[in-house]
Protein backbone atom coordinates (compact mmCIF):
# COMPACT_ATOMS: atom_id res chain seq x y z
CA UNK A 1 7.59 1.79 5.55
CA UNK A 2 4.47 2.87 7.63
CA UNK A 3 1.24 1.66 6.10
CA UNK A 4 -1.60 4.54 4.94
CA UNK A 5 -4.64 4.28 6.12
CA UNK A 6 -7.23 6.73 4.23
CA UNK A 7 -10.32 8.09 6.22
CA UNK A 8 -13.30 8.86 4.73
CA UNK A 9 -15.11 10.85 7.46
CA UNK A 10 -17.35 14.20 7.20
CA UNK A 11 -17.34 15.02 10.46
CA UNK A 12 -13.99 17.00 11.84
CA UNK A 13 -13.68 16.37 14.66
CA UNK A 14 -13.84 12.66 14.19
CA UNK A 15 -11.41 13.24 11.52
CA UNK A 16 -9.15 15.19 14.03
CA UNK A 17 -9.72 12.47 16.85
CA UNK A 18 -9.35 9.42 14.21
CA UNK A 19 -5.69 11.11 12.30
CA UNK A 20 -4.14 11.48 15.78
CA UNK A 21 -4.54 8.54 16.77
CA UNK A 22 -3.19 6.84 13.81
CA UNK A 23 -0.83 8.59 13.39
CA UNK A 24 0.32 8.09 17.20
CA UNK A 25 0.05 4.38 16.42
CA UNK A 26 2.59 4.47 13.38
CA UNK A 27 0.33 5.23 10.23
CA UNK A 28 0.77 7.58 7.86
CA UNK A 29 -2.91 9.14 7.35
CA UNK A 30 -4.53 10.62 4.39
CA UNK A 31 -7.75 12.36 5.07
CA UNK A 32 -10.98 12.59 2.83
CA UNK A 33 -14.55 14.33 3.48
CA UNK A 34 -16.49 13.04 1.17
CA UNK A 35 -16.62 10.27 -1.63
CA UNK A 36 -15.68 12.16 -4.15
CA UNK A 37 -12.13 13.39 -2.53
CA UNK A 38 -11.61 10.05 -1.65
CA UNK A 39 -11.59 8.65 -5.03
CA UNK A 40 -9.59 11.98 -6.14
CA UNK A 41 -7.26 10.92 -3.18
CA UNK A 42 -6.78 7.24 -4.35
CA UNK A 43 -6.44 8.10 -8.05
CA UNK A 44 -2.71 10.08 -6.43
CA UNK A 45 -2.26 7.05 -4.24
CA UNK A 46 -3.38 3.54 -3.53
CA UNK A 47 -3.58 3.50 0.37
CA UNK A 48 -3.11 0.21 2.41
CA UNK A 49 -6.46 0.27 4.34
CA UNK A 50 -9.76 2.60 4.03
CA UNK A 51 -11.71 3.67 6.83
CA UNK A 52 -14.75 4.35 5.85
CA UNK A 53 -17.83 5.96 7.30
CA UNK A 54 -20.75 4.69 6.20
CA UNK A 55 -23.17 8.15 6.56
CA UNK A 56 -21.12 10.52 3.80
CA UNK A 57 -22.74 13.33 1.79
CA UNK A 58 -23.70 12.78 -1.85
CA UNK A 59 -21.80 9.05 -2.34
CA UNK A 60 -22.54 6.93 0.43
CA UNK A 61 -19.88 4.71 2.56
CA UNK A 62 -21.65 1.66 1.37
CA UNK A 63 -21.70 2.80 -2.48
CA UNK A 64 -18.15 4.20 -2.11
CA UNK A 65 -17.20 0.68 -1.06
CA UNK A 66 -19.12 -1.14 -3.73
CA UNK A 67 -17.23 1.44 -6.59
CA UNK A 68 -13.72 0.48 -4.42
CA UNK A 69 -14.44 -3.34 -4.90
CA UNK A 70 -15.42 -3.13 -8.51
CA UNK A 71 -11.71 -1.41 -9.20
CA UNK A 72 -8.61 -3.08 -10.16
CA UNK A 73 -5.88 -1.08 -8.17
CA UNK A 74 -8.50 -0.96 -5.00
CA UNK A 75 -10.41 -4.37 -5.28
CA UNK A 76 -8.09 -6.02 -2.22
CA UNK A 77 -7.33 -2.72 -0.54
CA UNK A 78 -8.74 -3.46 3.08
CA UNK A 79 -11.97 -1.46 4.25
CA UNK A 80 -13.28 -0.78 7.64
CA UNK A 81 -17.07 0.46 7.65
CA UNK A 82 -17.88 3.09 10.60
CA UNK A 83 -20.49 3.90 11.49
CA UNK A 84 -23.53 4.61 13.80
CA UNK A 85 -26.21 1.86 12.55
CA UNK A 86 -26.38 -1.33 15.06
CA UNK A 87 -28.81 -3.68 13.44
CA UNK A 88 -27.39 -7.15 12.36
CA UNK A 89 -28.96 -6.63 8.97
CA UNK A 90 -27.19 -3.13 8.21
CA UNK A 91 -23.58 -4.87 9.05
CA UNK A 92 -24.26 -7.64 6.81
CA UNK A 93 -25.23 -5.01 4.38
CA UNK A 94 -21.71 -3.12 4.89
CA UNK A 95 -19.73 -6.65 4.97
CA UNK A 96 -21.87 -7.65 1.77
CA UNK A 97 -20.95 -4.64 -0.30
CA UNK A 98 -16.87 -5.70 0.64
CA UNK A 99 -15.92 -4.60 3.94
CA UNK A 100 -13.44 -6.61 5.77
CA UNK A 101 -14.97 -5.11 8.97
CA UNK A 102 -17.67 -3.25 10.71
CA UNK A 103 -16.85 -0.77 13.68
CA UNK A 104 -20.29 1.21 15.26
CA UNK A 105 -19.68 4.17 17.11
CA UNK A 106 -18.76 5.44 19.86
CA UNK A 107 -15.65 3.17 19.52
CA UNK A 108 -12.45 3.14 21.86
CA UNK A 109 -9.64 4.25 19.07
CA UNK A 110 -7.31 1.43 20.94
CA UNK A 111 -9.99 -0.80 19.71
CA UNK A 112 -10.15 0.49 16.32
CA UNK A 113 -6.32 0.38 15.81
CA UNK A 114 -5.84 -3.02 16.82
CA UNK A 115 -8.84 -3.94 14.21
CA UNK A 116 -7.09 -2.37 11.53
CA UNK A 117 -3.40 -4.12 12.36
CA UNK A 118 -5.53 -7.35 12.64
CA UNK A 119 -7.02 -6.77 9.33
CA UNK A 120 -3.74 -5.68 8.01
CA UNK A 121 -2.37 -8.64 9.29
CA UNK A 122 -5.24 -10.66 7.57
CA UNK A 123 -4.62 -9.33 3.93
CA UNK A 124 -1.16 -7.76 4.31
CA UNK A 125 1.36 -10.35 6.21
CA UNK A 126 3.99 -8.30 5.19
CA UNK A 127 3.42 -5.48 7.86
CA UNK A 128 3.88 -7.57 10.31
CA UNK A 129 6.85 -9.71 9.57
CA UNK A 130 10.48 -9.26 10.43
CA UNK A 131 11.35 -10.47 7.16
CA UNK A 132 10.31 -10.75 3.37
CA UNK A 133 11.15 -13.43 0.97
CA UNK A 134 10.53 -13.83 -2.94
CA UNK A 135 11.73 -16.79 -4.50
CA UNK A 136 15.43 -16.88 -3.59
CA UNK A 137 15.68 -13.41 -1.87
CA UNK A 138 15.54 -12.71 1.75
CA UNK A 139 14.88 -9.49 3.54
CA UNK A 140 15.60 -8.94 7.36
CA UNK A 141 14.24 -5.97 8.49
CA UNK A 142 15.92 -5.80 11.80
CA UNK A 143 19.44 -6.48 10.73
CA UNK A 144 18.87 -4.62 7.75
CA UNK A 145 20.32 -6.76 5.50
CA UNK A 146 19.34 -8.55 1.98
CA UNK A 147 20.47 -12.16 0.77
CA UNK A 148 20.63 -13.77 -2.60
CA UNK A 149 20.82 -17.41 -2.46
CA UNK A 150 22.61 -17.29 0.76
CA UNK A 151 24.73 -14.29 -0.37
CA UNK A 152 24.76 -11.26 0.93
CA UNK A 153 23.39 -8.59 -1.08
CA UNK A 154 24.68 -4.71 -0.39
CA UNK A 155 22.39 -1.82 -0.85
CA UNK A 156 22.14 1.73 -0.52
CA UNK A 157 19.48 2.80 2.11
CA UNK A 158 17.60 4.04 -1.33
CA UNK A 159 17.74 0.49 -2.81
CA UNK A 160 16.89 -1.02 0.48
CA UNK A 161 13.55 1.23 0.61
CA UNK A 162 12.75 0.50 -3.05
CA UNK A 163 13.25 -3.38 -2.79
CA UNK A 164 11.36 -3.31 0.20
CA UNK A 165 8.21 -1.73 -1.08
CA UNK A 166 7.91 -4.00 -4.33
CA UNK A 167 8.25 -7.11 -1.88
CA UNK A 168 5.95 -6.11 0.26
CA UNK A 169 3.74 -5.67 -2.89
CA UNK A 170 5.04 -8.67 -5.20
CA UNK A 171 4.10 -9.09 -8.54
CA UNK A 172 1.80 -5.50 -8.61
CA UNK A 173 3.49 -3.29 -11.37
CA UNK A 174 4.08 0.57 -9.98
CA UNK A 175 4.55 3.48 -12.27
CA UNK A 176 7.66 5.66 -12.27
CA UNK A 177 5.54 8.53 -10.14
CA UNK A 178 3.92 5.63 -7.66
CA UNK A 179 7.52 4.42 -6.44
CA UNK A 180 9.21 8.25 -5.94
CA UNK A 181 5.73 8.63 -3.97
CA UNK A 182 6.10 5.74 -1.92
CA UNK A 183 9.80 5.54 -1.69
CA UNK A 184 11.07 9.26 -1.68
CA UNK A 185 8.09 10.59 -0.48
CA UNK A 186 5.93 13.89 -1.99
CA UNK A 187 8.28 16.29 -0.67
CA UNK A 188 11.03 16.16 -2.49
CA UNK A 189 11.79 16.97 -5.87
CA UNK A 190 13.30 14.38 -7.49
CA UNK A 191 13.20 13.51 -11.18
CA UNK A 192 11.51 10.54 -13.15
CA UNK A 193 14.54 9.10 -14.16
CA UNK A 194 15.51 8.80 -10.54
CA UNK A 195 13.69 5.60 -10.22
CA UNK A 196 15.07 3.99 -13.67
CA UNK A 197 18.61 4.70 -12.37
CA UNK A 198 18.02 3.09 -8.97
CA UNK A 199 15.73 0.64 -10.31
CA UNK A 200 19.67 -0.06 -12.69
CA UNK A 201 21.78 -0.53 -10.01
CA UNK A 202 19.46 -2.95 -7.85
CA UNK A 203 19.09 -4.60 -10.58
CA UNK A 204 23.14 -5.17 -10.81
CA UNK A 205 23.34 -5.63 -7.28
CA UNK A 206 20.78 -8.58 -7.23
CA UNK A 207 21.12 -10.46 -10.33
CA UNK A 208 24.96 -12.08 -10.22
CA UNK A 209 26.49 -14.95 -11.20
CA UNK A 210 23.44 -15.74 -13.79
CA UNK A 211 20.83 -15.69 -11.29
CA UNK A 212 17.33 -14.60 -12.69
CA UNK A 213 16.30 -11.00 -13.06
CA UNK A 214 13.64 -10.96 -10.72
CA UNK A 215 12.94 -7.22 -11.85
CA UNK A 216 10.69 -6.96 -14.29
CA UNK A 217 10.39 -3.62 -16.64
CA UNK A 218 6.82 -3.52 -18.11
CA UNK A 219 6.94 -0.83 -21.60
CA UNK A 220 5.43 2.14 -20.56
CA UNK A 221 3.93 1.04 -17.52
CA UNK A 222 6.73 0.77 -14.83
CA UNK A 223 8.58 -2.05 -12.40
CA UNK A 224 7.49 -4.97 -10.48
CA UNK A 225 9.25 -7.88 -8.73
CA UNK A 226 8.36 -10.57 -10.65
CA UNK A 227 9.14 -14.20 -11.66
CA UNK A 228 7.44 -13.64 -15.05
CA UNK A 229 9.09 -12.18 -17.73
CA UNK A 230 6.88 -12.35 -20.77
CA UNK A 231 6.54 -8.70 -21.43
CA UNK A 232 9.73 -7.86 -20.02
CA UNK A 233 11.62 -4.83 -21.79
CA UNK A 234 14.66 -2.89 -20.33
CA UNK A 235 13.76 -0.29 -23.05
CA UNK A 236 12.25 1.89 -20.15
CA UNK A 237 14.91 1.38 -17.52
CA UNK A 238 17.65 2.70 -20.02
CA UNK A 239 15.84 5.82 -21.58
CA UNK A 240 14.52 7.08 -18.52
């Protein structure tokens, strides 16, 4: 599942230069002009890493970043400050306010993309790994292949997708509309209850022989992979 990096960025051409080149390197890019459509834009979706300019028209990068920190669903989400300023005391600034880093233009985009997988790497180990664990499970994602205490676990390339995303994301509880998003993807039109019925049958194909449900069903919130069950209901999984 390719990462999303969201770019805050006024200027289009930079927004043209900075999109292809992400996307070139394996992101999937959302763009944003100003700080307003960036917050509209991460309201829809959480991205994995902002890239934000600092110069933006009526919010600034640096207040933009301070509202992103002080949020619960975007208080770890990754942030890259462009921009233009060189002095030592304007990058503290930027890194004081909750940027991970600090990139001042003109910048080489090879540069730039190996800051953001290094910061990905940083806060997200799960992007760069060639497998996932939780507890007792086991993901390899270049066989392609899932294990349950040593036993092999058979999905559907659905299933495989879903468990993937909550382990890369353990613990984090995702609405109904978040997973089709992230999972499915926007552009197809699939129904809510899409994700309870999938969510059913990994659920049966992971939890055998009494091992614990490591799916947990929050009431009308959504899913999470999860050790803790206090507020556990399968009420929403079987209503859909």
């Amino acid at each position: 599942m390719k990462p999303m990096i969201l770019v805050v960025e006024d200027e289009p051409p930079l927004q043209q230069l900075l999109s292809y080149n992400l996307k070139a390197a394996g992101f999937e890019v959302a763009q944003a002009y100003d700080g307003e459509e960036a917050l509209q834009l991460i309201d829809e979706r959480t991205p994995d890493l902002v890239l934000l300019d600092w110069m933006l028209p009526e919010i600034s990068g640096v207040e933009l970043c301070r509202r992103l920190r002080r949020r619960s669903d975007t208080a770890r989400v990754p942030i890259i400050m462009l921009t233009a300023r060189t002095e030592e005391h304007d990058r503290l600034r930027g890194l004081e306010t909750g940027a991970d880093d600090y990139v001042t233009k003109p910048f080489s985009p090879v540069e730039l993309i190996a800051r953001i997988r290094a910061v990905l790497r940083r806060v997200r180990p799960a992007f760069s790994e060639q497998a996932l664990s939780f507890h007792d499970l086991r993901m390899d994602l270049t066989a392609h292949r899932v294990f349950r205490n040593g036993r092999e676990v058979h999905l559907s390339p659905t299933e495989f997708r879903l468990l993937r995303y909550l382990l890369e994301n353990p613990g984090r509880v995702f609405n109904r509309a978040q997973l089709l998003d992230r999972v499915w993807g926007t552009d197809l039109e699939i129904e809510l209850r899409t994700v309870d019925a999938t969510v059913r049958r990994l659920r049966r194909s992971l939890n055998q022989n009494g091992e614990t449900d490591l799916l947990r069903t929050v009431r009308a919130e959504g899913y999470s992979l999860d050790l803790k069950h206090g507020v556990a209901s399968e009420g929403m999984a079987e209503t859909g």
